[in-house]
N, C-alpha and C. Protein backbone atom coordinates (compact mmCIF):
# COMPACT_ATOMS: atom_id res chain seq x y z
N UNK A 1 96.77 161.91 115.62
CA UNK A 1 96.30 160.56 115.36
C UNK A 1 96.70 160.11 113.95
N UNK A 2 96.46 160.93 113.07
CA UNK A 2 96.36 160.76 111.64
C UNK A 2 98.58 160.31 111.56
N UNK A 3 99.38 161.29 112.10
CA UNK A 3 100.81 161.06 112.12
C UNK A 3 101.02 159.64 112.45
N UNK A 4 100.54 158.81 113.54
CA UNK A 4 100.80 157.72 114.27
C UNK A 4 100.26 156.91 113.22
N UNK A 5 99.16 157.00 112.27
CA UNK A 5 98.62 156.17 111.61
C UNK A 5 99.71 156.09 110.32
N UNK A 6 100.42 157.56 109.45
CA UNK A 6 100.95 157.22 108.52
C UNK A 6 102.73 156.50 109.20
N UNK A 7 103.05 156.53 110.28
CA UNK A 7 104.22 156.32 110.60
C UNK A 7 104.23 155.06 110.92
N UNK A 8 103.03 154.10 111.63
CA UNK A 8 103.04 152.99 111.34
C UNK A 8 102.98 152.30 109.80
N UNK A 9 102.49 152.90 109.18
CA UNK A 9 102.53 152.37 107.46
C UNK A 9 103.54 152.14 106.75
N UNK A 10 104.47 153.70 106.85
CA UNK A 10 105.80 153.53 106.59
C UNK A 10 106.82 152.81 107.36
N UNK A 11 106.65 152.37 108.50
CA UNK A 11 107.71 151.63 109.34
C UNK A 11 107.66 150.26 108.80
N UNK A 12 106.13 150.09 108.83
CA UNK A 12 105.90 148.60 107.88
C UNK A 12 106.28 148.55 106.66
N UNK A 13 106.02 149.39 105.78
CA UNK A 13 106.44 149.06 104.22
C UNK A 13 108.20 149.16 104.49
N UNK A 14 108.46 149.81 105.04
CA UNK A 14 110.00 149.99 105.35
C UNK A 14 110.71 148.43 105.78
N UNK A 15 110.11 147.74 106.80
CA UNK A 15 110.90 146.68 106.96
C UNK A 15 109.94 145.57 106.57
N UNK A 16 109.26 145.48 105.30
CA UNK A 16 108.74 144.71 104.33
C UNK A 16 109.63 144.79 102.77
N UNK A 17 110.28 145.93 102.68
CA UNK A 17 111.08 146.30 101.73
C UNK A 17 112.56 145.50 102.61
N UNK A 18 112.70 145.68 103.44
CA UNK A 18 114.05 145.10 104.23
C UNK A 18 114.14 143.74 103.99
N UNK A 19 113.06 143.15 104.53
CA UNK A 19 113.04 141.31 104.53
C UNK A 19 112.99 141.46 103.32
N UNK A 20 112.18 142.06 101.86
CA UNK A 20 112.50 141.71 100.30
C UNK A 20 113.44 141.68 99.97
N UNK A 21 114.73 142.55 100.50
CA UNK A 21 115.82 142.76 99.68
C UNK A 21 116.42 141.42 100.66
N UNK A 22 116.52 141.30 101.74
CA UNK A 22 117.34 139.96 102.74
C UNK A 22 116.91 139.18 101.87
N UNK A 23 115.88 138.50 101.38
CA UNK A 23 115.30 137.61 100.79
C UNK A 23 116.13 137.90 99.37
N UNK A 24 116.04 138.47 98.58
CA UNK A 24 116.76 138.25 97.30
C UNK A 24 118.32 138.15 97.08
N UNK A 25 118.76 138.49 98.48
CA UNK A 25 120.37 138.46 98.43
C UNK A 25 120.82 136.92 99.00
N UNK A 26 120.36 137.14 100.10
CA UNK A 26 120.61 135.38 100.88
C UNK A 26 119.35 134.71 101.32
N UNK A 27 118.70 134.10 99.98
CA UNK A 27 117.57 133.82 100.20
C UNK A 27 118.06 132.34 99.87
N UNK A 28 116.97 131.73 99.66
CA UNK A 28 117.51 129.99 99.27
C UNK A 28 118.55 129.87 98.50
N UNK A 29 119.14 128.69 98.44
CA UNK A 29 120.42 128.41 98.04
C UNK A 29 119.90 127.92 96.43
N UNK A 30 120.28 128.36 95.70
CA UNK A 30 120.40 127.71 94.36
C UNK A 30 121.07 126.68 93.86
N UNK A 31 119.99 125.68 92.77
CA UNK A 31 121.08 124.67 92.16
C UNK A 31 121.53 125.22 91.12
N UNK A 32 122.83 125.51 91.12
CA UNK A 32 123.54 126.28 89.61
C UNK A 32 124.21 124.74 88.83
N UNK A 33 124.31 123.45 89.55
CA UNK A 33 124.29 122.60 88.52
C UNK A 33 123.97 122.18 87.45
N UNK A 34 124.22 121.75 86.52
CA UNK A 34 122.92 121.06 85.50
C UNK A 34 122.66 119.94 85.70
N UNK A 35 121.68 119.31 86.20
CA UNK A 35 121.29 118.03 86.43
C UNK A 35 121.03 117.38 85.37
N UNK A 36 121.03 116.08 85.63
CA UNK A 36 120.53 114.91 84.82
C UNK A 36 119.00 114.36 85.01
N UNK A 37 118.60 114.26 83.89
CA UNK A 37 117.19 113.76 84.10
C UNK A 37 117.31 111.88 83.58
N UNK A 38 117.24 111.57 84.60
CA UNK A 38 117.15 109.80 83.72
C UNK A 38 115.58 108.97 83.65
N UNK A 39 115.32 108.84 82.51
CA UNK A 39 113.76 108.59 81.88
C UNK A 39 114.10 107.11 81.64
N UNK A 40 112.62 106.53 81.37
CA UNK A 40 112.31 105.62 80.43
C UNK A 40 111.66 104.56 80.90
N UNK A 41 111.28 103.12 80.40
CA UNK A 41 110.64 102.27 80.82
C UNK A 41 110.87 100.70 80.98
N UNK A 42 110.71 100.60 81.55
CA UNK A 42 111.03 99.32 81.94
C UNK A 42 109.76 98.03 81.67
N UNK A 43 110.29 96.97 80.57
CA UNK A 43 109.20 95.99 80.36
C UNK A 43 109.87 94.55 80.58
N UNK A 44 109.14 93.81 80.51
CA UNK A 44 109.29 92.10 80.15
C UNK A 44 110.02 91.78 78.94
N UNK A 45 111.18 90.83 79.09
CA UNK A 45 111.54 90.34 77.97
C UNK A 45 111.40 89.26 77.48
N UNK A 46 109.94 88.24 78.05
CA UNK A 46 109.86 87.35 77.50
C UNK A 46 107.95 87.88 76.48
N UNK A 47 107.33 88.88 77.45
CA UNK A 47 106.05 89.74 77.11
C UNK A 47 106.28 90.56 76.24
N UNK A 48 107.37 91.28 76.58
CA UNK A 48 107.10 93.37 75.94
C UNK A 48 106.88 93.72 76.95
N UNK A 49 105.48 93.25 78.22
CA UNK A 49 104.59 94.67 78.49
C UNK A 49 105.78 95.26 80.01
N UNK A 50 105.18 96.17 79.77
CA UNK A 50 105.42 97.27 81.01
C UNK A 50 105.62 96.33 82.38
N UNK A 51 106.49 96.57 83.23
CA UNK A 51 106.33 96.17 84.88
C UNK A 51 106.37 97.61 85.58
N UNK A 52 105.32 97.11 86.38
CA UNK A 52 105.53 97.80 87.74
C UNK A 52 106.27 97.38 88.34
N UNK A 53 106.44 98.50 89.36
CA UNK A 53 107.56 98.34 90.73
C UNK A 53 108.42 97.70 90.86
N UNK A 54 109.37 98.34 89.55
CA UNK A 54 110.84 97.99 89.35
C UNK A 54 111.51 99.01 90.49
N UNK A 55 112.32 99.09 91.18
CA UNK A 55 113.32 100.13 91.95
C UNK A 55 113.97 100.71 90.78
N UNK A 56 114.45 101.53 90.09
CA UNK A 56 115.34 102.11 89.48
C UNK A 56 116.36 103.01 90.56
N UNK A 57 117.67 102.74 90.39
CA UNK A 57 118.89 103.33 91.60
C UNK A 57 119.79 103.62 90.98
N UNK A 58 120.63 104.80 91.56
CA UNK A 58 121.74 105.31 90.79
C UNK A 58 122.86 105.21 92.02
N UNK A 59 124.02 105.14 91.79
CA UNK A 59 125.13 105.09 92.13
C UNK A 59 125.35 105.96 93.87
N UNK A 60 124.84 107.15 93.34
CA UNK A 60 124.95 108.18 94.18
C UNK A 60 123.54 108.61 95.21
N UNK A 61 122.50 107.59 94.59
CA UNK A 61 121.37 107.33 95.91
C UNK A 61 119.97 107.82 95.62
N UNK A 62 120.31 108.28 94.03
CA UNK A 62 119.21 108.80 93.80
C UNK A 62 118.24 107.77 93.25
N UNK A 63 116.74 107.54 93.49
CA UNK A 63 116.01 106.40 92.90
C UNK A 63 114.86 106.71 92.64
N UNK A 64 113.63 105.76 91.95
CA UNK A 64 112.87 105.86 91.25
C UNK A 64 111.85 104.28 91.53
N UNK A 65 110.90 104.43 91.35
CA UNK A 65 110.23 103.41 91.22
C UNK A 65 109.15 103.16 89.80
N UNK A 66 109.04 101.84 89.65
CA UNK A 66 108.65 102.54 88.20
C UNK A 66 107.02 102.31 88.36
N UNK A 67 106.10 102.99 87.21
CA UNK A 67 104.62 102.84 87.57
C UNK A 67 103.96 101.80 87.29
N UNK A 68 102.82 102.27 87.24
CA UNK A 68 102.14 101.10 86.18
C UNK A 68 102.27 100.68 84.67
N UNK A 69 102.82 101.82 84.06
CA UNK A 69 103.36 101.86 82.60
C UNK A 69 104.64 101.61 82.71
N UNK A 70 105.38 100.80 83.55
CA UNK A 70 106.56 100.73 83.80
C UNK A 70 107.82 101.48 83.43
N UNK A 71 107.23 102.98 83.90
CA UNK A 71 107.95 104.19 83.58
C UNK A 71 108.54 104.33 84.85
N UNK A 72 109.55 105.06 84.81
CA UNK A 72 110.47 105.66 85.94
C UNK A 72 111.09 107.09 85.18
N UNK A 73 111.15 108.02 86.06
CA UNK A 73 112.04 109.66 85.95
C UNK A 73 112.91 109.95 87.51
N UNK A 74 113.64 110.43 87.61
CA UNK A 74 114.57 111.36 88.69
C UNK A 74 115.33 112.09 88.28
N UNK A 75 115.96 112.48 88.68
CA UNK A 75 117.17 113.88 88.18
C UNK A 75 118.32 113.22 89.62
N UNK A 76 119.45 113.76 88.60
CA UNK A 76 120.85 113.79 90.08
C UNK A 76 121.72 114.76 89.23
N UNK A 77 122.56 115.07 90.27
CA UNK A 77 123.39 115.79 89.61
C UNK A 77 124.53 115.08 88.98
N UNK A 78 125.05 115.94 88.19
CA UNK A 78 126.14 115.66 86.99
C UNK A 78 127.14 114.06 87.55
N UNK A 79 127.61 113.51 86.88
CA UNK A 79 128.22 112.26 86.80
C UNK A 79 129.15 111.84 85.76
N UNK A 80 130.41 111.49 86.36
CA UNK A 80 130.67 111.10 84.72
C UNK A 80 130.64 109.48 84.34
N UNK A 81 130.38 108.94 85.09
CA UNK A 81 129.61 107.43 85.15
C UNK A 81 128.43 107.18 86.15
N UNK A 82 127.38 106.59 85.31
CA UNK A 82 126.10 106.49 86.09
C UNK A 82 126.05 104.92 86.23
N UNK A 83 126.12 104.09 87.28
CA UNK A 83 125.37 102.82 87.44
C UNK A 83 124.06 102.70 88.02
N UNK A 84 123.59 101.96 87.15
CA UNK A 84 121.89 101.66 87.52
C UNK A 84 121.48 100.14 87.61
N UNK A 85 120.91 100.50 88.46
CA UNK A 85 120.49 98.79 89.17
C UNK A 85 118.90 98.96 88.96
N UNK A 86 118.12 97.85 88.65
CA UNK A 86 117.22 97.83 88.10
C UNK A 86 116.89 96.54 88.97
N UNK A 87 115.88 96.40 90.08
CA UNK A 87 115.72 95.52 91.11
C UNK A 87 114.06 95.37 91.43
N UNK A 88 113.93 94.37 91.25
CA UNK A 88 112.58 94.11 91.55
C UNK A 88 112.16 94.37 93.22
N UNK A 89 111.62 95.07 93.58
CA UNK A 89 111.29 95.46 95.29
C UNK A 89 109.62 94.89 95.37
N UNK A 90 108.48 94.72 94.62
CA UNK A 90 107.25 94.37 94.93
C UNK A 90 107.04 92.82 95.29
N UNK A 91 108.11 92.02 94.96
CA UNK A 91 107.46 90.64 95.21
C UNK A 91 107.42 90.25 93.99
N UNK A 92 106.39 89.23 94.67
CA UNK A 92 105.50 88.45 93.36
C UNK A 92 104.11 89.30 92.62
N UNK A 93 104.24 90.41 93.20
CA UNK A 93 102.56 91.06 92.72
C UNK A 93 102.93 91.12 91.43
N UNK A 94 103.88 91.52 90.89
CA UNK A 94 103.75 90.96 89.54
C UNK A 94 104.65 90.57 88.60
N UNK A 95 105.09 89.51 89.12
CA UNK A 95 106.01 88.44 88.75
C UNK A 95 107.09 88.63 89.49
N UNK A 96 107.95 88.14 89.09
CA UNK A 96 109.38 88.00 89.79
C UNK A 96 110.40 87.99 88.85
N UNK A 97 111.56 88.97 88.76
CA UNK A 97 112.17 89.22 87.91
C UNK A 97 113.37 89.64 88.44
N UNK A 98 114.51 89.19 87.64
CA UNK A 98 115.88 89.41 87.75
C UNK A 98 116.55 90.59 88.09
N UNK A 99 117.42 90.91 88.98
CA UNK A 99 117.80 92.38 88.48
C UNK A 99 118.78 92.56 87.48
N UNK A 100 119.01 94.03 87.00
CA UNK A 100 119.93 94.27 86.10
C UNK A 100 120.84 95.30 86.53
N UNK A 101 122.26 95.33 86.23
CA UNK A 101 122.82 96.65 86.31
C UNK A 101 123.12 97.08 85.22
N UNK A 102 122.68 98.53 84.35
CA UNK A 102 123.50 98.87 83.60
C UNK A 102 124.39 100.43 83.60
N UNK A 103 125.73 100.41 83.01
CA UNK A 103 126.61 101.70 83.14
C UNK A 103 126.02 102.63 81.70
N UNK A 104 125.93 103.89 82.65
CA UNK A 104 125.81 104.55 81.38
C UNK A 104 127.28 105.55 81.75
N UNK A 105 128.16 105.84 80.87
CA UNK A 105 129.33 106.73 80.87
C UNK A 105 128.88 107.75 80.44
N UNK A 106 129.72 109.07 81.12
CA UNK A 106 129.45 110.19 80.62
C UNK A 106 128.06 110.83 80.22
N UNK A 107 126.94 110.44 81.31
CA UNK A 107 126.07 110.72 80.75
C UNK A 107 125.65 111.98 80.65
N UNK A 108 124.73 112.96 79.76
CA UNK A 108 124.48 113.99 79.23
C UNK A 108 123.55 114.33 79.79
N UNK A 109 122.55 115.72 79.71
CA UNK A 109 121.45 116.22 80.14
C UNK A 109 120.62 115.37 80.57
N UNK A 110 120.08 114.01 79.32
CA UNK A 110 119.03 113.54 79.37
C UNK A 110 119.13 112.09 79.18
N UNK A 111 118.90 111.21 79.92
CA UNK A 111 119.38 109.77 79.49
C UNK A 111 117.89 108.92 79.66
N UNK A 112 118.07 108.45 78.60
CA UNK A 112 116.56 107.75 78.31
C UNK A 112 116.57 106.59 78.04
N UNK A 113 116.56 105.52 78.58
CA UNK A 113 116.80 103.62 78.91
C UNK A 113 115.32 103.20 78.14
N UNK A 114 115.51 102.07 77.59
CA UNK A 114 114.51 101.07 77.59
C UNK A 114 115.19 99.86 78.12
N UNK A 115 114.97 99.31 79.30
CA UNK A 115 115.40 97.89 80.09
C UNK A 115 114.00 97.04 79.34
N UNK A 116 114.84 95.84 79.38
CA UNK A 116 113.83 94.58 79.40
C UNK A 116 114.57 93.45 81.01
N UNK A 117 113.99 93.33 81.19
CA UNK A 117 114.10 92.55 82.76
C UNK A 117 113.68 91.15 82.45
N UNK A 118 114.81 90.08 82.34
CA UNK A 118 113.88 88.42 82.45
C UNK A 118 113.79 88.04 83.57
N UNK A 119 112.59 86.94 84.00
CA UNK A 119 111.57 86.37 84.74
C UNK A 119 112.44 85.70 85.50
N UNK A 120 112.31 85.71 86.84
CA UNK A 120 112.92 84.42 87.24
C UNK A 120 112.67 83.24 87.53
């Protein structure tokens, strides 16, 4: 009885050690890229203050919406020109505002915008 009990133990730790090592060899795929992080905020240029629910969009599909502090963040991978469209998607909830595109070239690790958006 006692044999059947340690031979199930070891059969288990045995192919618990199997799936660990499957798992560390061809386990998820890694991003070995370095991505881009694109920050910052988006306000009024006739106010200053902050807008919400600006769309922030990049070229390649990556997007953002911005908050209540009219902040926006995403990451994409590497680029050597970024276009960003800056598009009002809420309506009128709070105000109505122009869009913008701007190019950033060559952008680096970390790209950090302050947009001002006028009213329409």
């Amino acid at each position: 009885m006692k044999r059947k009990w340690r031979k199930g133990i070891i059969g288990g730790l045995s192919f618990t050690s199997a799936l660990f090592v499957f798992q560390a060899c061809y386990g998820m795929p890694q991003d070995f890229y370095e991505d881009i992080q694109f920050s910052g905020q988006v306000k009024s240029k006739t106010t200053g203050k902050p807008i919400e629910g600006i769309q922030v969009s990049l070229n390649n599909g990556a997007a953002a919406e911005t908050s209540e502090n009219g902040e926006f963040q995403f990451f994409s991978m590497p680029l050597e020109q970024a276009n960003l469209r800056f598009q009002d998607v809420d309506g009128e909830n709070n105000g109505e505002y122009a869009s913008k595109d701007t190019v950033v070239n060559q952008p680096g690790e970390y790209v950090v915008l302050e947009i001002e958006l006028e009213e329409k």
